[in-house]
C-alpha atoms as a PDB file:
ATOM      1  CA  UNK A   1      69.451-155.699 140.709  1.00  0.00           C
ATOM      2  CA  UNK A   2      66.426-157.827 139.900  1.00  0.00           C
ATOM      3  CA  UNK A   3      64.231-157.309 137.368  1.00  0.00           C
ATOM      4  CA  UNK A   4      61.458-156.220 140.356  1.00  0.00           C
ATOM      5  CA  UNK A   5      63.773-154.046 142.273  1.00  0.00           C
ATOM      6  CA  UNK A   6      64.617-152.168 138.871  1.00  0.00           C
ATOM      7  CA  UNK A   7      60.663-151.269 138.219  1.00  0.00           C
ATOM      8  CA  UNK A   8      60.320-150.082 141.865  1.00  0.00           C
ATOM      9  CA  UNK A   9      63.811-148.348 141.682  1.00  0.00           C
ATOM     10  CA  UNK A  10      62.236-146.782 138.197  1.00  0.00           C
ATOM     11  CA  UNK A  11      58.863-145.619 139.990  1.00  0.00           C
ATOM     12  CA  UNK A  12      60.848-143.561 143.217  1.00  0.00           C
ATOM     13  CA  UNK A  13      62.787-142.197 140.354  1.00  0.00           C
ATOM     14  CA  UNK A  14      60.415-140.847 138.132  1.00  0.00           C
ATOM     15  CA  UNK A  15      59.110-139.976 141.027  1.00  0.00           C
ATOM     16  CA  UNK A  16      62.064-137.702 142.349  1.00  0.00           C
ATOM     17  CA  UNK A  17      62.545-135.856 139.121  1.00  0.00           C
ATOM     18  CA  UNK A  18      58.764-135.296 138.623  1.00  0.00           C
ATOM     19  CA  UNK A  19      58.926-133.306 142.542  1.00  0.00           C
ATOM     20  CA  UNK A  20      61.737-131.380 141.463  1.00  0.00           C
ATOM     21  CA  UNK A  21      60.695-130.442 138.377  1.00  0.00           C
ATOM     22  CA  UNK A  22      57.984-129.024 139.742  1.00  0.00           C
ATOM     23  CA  UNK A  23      59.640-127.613 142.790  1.00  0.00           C
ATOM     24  CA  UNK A  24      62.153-125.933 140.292  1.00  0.00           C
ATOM     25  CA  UNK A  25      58.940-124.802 137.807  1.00  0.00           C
ATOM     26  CA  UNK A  26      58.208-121.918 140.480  1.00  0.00           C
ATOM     27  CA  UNK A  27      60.661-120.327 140.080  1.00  0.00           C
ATOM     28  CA  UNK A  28      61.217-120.056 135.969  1.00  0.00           C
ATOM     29  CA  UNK A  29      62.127-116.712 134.722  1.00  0.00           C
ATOM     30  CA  UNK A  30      62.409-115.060 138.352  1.00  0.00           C
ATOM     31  CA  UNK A  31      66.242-114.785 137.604  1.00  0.00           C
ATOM     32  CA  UNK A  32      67.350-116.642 140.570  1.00  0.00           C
ATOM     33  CA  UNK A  33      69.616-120.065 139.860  1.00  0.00           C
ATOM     34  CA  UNK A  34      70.471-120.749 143.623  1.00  0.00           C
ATOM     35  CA  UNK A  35      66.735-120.702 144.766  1.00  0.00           C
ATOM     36  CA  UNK A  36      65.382-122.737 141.458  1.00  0.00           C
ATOM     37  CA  UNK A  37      68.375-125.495 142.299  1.00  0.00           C
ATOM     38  CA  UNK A  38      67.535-125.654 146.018  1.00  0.00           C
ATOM     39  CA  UNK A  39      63.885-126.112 145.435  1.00  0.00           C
ATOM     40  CA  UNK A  40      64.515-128.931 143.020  1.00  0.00           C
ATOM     41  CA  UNK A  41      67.112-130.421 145.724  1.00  0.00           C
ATOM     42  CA  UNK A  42      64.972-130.546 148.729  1.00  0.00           C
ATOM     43  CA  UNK A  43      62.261-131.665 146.624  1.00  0.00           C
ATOM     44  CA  UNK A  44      64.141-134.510 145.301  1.00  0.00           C
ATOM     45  CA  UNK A  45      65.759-135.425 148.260  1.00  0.00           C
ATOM     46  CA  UNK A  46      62.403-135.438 149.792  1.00  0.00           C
ATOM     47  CA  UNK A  47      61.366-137.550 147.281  1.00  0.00           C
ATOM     48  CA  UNK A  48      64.112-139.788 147.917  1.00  0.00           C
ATOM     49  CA  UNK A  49      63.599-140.254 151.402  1.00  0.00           C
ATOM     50  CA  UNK A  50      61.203-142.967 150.956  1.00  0.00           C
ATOM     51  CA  UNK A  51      62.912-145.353 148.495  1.00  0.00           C
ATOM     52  CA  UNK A  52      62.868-148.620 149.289  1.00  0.00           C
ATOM     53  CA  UNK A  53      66.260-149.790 149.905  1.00  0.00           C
ATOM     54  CA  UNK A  54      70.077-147.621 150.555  1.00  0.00           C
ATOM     55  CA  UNK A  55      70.771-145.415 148.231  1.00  0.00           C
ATOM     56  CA  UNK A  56      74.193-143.814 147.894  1.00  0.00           C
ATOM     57  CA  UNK A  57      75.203-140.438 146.004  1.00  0.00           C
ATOM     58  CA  UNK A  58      78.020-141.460 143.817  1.00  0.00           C
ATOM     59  CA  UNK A  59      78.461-137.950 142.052  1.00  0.00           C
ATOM     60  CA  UNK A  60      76.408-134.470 142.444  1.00  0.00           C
ATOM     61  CA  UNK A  61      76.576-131.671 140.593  1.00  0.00           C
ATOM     62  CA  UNK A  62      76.220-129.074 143.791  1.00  0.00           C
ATOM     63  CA  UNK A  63      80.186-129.084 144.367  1.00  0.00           C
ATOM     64  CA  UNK A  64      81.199-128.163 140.828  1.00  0.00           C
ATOM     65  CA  UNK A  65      79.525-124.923 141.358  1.00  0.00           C
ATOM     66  CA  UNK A  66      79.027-124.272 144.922  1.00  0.00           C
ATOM     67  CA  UNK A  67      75.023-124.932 144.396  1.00  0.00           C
ATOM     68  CA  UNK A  68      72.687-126.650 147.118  1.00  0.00           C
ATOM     69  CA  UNK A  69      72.575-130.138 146.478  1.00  0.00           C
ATOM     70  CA  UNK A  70      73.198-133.875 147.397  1.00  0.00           C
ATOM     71  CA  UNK A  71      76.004-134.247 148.624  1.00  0.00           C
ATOM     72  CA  UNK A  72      78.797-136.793 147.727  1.00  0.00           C
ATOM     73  CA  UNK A  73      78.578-139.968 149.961  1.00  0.00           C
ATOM     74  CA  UNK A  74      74.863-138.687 151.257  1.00  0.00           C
ATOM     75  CA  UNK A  75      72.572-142.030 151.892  1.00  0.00           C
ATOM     76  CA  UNK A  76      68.943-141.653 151.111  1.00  0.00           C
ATOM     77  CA  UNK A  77      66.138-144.436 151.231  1.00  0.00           C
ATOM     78  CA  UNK A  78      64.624-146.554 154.002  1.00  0.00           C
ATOM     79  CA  UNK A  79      67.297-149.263 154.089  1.00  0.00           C
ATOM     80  CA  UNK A  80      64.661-152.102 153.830  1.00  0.00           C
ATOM     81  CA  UNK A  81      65.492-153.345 149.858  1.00  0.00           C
ATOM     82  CA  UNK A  82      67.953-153.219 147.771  1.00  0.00           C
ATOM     83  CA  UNK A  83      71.359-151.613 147.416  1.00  0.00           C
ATOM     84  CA  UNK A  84      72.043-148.334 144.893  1.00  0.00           C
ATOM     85  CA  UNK A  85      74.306-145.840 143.632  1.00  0.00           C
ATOM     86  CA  UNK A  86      73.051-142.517 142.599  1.00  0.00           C
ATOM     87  CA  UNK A  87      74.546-139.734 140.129  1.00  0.00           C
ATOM     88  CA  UNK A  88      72.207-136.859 140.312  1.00  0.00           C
ATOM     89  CA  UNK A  89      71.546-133.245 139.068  1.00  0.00           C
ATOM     90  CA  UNK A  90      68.272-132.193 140.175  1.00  0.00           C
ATOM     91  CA  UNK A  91      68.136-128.967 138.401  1.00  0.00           C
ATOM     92  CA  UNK A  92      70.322-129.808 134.848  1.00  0.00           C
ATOM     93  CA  UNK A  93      69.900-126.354 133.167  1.00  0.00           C
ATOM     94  CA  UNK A  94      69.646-123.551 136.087  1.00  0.00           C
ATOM     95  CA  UNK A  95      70.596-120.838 134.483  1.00  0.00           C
ATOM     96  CA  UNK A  96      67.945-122.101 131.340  1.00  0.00           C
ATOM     97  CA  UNK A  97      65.310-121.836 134.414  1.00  0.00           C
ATOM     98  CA  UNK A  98      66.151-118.857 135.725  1.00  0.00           C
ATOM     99  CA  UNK A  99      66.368-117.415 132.400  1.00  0.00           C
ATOM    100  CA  UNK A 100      63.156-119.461 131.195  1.00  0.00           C
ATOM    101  CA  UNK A 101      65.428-120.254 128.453  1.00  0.00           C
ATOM    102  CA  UNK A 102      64.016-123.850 127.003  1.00  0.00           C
ATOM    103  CA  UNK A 103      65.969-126.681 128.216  1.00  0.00           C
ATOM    104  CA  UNK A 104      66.072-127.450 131.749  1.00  0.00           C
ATOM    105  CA  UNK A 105      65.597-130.770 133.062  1.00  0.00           C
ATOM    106  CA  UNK A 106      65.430-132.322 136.776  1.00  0.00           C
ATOM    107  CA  UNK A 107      67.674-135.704 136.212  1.00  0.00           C
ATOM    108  CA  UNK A 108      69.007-138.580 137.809  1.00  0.00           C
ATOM    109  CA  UNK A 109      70.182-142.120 137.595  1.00  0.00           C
ATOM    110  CA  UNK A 110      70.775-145.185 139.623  1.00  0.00           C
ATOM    111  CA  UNK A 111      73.126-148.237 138.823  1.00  0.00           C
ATOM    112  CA  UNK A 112      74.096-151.284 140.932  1.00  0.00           C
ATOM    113  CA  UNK A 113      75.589-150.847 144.120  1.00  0.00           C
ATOM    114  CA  UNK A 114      79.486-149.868 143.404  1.00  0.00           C
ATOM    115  CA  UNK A 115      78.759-149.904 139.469  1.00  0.00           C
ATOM    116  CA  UNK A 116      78.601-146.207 138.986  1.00  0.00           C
ATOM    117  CA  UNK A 117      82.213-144.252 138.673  1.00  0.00           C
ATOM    118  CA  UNK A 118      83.149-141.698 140.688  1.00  0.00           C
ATOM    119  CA  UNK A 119      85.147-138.747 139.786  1.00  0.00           C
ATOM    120  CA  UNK A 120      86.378-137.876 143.157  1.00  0.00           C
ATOM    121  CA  UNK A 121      87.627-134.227 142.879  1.00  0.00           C
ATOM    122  CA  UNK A 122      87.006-134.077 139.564  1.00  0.00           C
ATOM    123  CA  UNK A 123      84.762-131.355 138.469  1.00  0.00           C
ATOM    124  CA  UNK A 124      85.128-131.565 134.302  1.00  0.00           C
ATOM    125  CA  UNK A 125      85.266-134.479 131.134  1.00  0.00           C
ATOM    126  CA  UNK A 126      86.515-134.435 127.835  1.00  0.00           C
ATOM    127  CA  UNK A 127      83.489-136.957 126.384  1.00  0.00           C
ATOM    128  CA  UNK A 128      82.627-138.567 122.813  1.00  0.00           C
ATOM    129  CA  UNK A 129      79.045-139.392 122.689  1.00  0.00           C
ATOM    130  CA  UNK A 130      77.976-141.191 119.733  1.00  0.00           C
ATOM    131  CA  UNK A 131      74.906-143.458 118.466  1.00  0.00           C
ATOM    132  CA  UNK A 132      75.670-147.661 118.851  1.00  0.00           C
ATOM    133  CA  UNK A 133      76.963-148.174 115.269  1.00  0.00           C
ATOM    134  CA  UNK A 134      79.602-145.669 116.072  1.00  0.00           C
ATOM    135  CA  UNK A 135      80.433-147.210 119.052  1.00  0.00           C
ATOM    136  CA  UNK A 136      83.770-148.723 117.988  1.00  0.00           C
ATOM    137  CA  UNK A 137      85.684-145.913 116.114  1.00  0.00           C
ATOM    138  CA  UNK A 138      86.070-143.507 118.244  1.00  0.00           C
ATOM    139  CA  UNK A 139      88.850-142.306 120.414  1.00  0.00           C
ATOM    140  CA  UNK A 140      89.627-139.195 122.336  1.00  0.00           C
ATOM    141  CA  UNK A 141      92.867-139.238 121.599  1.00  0.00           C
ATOM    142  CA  UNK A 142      91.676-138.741 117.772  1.00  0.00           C
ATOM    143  CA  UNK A 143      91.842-135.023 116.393  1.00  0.00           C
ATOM    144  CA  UNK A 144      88.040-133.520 115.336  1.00  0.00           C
ATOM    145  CA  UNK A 145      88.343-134.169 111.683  1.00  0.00           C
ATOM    146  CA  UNK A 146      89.523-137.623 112.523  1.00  0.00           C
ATOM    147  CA  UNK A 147      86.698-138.569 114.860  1.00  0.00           C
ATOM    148  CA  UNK A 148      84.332-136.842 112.195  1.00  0.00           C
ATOM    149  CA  UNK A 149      85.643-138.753 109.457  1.00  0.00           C
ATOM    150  CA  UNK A 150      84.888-142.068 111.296  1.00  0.00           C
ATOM    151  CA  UNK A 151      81.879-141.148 112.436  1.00  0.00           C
ATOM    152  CA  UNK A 152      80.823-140.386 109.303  1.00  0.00           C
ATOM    153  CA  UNK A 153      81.534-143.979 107.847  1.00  0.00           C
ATOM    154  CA  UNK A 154      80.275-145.725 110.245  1.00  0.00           C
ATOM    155  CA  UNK A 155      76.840-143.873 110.098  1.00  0.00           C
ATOM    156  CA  UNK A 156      77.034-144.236 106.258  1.00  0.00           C
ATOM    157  CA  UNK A 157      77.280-141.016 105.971  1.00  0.00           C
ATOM    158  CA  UNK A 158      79.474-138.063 104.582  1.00  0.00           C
ATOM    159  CA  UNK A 159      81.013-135.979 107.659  1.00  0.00           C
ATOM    160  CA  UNK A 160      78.906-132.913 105.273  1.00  0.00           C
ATOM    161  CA  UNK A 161      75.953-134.557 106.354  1.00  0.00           C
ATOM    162  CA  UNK A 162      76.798-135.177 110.286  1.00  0.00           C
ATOM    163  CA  UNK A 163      75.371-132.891 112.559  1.00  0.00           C
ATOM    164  CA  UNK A 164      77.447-132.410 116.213  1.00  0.00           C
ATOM    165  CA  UNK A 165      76.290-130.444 119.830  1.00  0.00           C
ATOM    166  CA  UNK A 166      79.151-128.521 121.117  1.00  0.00           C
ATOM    167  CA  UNK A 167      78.121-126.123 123.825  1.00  0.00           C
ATOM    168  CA  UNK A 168      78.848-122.753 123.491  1.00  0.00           C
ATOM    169  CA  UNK A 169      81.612-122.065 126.010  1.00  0.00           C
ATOM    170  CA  UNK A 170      84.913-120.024 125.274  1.00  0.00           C
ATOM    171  CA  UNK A 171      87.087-123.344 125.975  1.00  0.00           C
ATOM    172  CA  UNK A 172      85.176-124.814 122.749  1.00  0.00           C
ATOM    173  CA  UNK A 173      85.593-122.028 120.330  1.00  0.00           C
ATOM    174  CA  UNK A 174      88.878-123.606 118.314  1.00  0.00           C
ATOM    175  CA  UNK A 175      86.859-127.273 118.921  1.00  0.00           C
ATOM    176  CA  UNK A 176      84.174-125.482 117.014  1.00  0.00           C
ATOM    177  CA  UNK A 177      85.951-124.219 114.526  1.00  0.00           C
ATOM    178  CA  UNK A 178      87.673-127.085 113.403  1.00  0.00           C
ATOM    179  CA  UNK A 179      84.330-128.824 113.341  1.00  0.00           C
ATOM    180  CA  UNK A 180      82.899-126.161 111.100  1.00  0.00           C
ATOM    181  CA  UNK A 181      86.536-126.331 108.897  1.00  0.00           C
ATOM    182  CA  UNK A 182      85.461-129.796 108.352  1.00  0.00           C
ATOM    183  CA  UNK A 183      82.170-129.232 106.594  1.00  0.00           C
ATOM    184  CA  UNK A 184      79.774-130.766 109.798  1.00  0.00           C
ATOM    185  CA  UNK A 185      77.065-128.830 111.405  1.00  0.00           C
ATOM    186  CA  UNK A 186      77.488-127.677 114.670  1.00  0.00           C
ATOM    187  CA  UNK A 187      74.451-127.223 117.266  1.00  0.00           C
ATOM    188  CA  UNK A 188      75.695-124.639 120.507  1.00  0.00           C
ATOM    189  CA  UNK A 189      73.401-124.675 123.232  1.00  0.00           C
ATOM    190  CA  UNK A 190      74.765-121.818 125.852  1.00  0.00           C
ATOM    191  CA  UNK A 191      73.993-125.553 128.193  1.00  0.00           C
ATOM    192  CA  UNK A 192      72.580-128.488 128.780  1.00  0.00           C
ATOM    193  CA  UNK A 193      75.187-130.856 129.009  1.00  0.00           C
ATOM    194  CA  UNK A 194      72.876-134.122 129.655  1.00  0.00           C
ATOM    195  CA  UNK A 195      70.162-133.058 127.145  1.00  0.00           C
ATOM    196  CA  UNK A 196      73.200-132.500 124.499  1.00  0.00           C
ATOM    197  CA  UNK A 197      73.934-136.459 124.965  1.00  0.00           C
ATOM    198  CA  UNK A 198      70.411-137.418 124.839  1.00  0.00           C
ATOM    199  CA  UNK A 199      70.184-135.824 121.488  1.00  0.00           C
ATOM    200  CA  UNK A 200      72.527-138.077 120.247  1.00  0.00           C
ATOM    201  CA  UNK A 201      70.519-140.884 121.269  1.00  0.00           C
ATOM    202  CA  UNK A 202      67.576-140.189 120.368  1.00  0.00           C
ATOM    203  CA  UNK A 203      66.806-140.734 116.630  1.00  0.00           C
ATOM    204  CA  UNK A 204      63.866-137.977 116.207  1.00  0.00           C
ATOM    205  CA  UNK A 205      67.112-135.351 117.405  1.00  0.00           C
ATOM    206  CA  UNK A 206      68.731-135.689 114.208  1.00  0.00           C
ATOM    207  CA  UNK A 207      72.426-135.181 116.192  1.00  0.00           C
ATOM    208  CA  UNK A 208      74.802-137.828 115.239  1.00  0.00           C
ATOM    209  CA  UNK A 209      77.366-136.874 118.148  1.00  0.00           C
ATOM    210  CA  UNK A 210      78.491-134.771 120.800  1.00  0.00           C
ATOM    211  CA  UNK A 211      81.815-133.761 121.788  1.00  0.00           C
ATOM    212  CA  UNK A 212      83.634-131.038 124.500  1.00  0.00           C
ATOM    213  CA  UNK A 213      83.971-131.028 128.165  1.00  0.00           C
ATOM    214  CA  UNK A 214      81.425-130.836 130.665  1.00  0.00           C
ATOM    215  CA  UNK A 215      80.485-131.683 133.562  1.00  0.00           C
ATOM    216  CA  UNK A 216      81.234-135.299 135.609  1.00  0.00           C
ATOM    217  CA  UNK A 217      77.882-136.001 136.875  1.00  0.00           C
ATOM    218  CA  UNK A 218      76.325-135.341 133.761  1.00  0.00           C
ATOM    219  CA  UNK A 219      78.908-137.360 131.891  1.00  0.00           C
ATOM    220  CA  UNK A 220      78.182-139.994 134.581  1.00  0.00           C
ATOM    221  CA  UNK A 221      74.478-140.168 133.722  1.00  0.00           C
ATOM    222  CA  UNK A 222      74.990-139.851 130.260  1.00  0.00           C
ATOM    223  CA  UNK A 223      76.701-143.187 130.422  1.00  0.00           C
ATOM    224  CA  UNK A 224      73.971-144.817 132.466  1.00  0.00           C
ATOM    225  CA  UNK A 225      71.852-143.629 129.317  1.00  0.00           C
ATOM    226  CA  UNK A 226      74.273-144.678 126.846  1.00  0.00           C
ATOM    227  CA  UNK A 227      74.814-148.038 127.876  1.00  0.00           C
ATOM    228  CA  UNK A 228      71.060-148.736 128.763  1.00  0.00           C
ATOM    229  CA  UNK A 229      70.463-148.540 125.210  1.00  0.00           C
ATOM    230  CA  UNK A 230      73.996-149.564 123.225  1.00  0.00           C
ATOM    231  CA  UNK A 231      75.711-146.681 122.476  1.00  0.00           C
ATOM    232  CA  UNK A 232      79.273-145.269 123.053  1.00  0.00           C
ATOM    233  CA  UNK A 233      80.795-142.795 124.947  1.00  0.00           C
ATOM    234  CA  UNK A 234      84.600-142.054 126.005  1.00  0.00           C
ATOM    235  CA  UNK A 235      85.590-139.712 129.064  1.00  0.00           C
ATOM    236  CA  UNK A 236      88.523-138.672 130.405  1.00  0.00           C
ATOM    237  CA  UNK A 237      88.736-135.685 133.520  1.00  0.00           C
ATOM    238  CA  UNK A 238      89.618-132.135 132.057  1.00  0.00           C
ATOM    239  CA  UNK A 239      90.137-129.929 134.948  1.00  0.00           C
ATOM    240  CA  UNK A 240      89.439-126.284 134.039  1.00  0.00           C
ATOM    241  CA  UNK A 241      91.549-124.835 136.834  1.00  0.00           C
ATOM    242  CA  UNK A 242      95.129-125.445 138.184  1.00  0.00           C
ATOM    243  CA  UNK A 243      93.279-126.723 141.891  1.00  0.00           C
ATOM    244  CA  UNK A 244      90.851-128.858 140.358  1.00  0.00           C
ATOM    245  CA  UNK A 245      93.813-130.765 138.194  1.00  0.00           C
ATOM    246  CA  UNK A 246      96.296-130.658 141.625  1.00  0.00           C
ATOM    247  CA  UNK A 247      93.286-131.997 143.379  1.00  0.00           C
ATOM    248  CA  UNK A 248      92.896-135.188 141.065  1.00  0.00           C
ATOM    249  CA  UNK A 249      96.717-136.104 141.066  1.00  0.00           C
ATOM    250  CA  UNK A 250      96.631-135.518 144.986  1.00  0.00           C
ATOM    251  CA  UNK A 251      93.791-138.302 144.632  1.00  0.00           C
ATOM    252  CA  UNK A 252      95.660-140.576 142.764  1.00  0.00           C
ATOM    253  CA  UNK A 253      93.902-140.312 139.950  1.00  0.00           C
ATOM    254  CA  UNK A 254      95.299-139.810 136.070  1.00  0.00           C
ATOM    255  CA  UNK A 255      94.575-136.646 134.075  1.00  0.00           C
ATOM    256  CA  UNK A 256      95.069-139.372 130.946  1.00  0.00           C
ATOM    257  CA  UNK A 257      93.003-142.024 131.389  1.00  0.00           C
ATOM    258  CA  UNK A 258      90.169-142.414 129.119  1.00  0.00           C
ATOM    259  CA  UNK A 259      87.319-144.166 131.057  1.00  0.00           C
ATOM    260  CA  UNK A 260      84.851-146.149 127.984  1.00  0.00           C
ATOM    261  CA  UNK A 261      80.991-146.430 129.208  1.00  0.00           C
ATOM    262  CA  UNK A 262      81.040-149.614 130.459  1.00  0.00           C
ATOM    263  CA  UNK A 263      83.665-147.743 132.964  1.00  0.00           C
ATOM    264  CA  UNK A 264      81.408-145.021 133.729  1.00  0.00           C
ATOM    265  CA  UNK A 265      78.748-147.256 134.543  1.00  0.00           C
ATOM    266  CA  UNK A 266      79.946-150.847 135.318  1.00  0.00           C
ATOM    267  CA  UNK A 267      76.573-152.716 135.699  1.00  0.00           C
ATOM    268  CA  UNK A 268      72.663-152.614 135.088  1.00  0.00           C
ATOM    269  CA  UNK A 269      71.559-148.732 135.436  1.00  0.00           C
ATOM    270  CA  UNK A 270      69.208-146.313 134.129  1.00  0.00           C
ATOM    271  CA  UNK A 271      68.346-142.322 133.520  1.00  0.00           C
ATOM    272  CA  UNK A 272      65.650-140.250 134.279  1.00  0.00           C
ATOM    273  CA  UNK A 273      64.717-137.001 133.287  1.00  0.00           C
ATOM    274  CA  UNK A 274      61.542-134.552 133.758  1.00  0.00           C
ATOM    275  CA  UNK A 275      61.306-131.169 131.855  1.00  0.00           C
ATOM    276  CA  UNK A 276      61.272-127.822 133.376  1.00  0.00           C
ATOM    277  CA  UNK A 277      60.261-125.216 131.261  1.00  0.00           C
ATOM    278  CA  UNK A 278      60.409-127.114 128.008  1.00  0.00           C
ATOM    279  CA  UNK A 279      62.669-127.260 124.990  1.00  0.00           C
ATOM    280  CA  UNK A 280      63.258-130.249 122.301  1.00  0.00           C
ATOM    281  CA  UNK A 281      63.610-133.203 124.337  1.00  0.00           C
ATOM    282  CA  UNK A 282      60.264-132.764 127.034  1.00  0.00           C
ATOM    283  CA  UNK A 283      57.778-130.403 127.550  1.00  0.00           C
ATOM    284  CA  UNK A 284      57.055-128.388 130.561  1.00  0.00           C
ATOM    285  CA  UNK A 285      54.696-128.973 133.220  1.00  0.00           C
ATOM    286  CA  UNK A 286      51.174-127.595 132.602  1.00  0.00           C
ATOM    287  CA  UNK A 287      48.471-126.475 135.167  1.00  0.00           C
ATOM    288  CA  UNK A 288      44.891-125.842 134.817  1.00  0.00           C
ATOM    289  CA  UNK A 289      41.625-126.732 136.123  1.00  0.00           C
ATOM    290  CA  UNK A 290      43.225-128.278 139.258  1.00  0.00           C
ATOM    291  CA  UNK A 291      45.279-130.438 137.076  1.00  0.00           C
ATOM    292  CA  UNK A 292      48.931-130.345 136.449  1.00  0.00           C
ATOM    293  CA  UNK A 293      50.862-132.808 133.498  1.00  0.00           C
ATOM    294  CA  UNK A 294      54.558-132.999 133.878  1.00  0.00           C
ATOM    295  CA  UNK A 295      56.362-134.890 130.994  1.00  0.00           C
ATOM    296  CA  UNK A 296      59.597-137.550 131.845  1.00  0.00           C
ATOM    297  CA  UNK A 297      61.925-139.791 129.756  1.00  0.00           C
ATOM    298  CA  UNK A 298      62.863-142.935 130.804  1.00  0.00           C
ATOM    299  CA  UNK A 299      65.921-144.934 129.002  1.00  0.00           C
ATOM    300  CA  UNK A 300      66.315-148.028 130.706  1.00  0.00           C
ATOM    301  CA  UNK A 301      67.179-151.704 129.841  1.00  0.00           C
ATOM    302  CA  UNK A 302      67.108-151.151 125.923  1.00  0.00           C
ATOM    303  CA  UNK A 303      64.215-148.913 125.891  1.00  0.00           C
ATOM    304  CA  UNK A 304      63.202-145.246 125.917  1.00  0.00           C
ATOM    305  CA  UNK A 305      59.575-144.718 127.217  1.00  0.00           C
ATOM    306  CA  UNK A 306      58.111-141.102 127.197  1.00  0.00           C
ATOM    307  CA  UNK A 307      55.864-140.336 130.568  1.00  0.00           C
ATOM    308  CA  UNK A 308      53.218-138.193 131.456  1.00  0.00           C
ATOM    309  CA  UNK A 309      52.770-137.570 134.968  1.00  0.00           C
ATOM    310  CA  UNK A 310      48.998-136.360 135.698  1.00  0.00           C
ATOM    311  CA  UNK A 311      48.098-135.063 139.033  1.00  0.00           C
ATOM    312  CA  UNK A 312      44.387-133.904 139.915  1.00  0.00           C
ATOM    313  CA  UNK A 313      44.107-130.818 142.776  1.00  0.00           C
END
């Protein structure tokens, strides 16, 4: 993409996020996931509509859990610009919303056309997220107190000092305890997959990695985050159920591979993310006097910019 088509591409997708987040902001705390995520779907997909160019859903996050969403293969734009690929979770957090639990975002990213990976039927990733001078030492294959340990030197630090996001799901529990074992902090949001990564990127966080499985889209814009600003990240697909992992052989794909970033996301791409109903990384929108301020994050092309969206009534 050219430097040009990347600033418009940025502006439709601020501008998607923004409309969901919004969409989704109705319905915080009402206790209803599948309404909150279909708001911030149509909204986005509205949203969408009207970028210039063909863009192309290369991973959603609706199929994982049988949510509304954009669908796999779905083309959005007005076909007059340039060619995209799209990973996308409009509502990142649902149960955070529904719960008006901090932490929800509306996200998305584009890449190149055909640089973004897809999963295919795969649902779930082992991933390594870690800050760029950590980029080289780590490998999935590693055990935790190994990965720890070279984390650790390269941040010049001792793995006492490191501080790691592991959500807080029953497949993590011996992950966590080994972490623990090991004399590291461990952060366990109940969620928030994609916000869990950002932390890791974003110096004012204080988390010097993430590790577990989650899931593909969100490791899929992770990477588009990742290698927008230099940092590493490993993945490899960890089915959680016997049809998922029959699925991906069926597909031809390996249950071994470990994909790096520059995998995940083969060419020029960037992330997007608006808050819902607030938490560390962005507030949420605020109404009042026929004015409403939404807050986004942009990490593209080496740089993280902070947004505020204000819209007068």
């Amino acid at each position: 993409m050219q430097a040009a088509d990347i600033s418009t591409l940025e502006a439709v997708a601020l501008a998607a996020t923004r409309s969901a987040a919004m969409a989704s902001y109705a319905w915080v705390g009402r206790n209803d996931q599948e309404a909150a995520d279909a708001a911030a779907t149509t909204a986005m997909r509205t949203a969408l509509a009207d970028a210039p160019g063909r863009g192309t859903v290369v991973i959603g996050e609706g199929e994982k859990d049988d949510a509304p969403m954009l669908f796999n293969g779905e083309v959005v734009g007005t076909g007059h610009g340039p060619d995209f690929d799209i990973a996308v979770d409009p509502l990142e957090g649902t149960s955070f919303c529904a719960r008006d639990l901090p932490g929800s975002l509306a996200t998305i990213a584009f890449g190149e056309s055909g640089t973004l990976w897809s999963p295919g039927p795969g649902f779930y990733m082992d991933k390594i997220v870690v800050p760029p001078p950590a980029k080289d030492v780590i490998d999935l294959d590693d055990p935790p107190e190994h990965t720890l340990a070279k984390v650790a030197k390269a941040l010049g630090k001792e793995v006492g000092d490191l501080r790691v996001m592991i959500m807080d799901k029953p497949r993590h529990q011996e992950l966590i305890a080994r972490v623990l074992r090991a004399g590291a902090a461990v952060q366990v949001p109940a969620g928030g997959d994609v916000g869990g990564s950002l932390a890791v990127l974003l110096p004012t966080l204080d988390i010097d990695l993430l590790l577990g499985v989650g899931g593909t889209p969100e490791g899929v814009m992770t990477a588009a985050a990742v290698r927008a600003l230099g940092g590493g990240m490993l993945g490899r697909l960890a089915p959680q159920r016997d049809e998922e992992a029959d699925a991906i052989r069926e597909a031809g794909m390996s249950l071994e591979r470990i994909y790096d970033c520059d995998e995940l996301v083969a060419g020029e791409a960037f992330f997007v993310a608006t808050g819902v109903n607030g938490g560390p990384l962005l507030g949420r929108p605020r109404t009042g006097d026929g004015t409403t301020v939404a807050e986004s994050l942009l990490i593209s092309r080496g740089q993280i910019r902070h947004i505020t969206h204000t819209t007068f009534e």
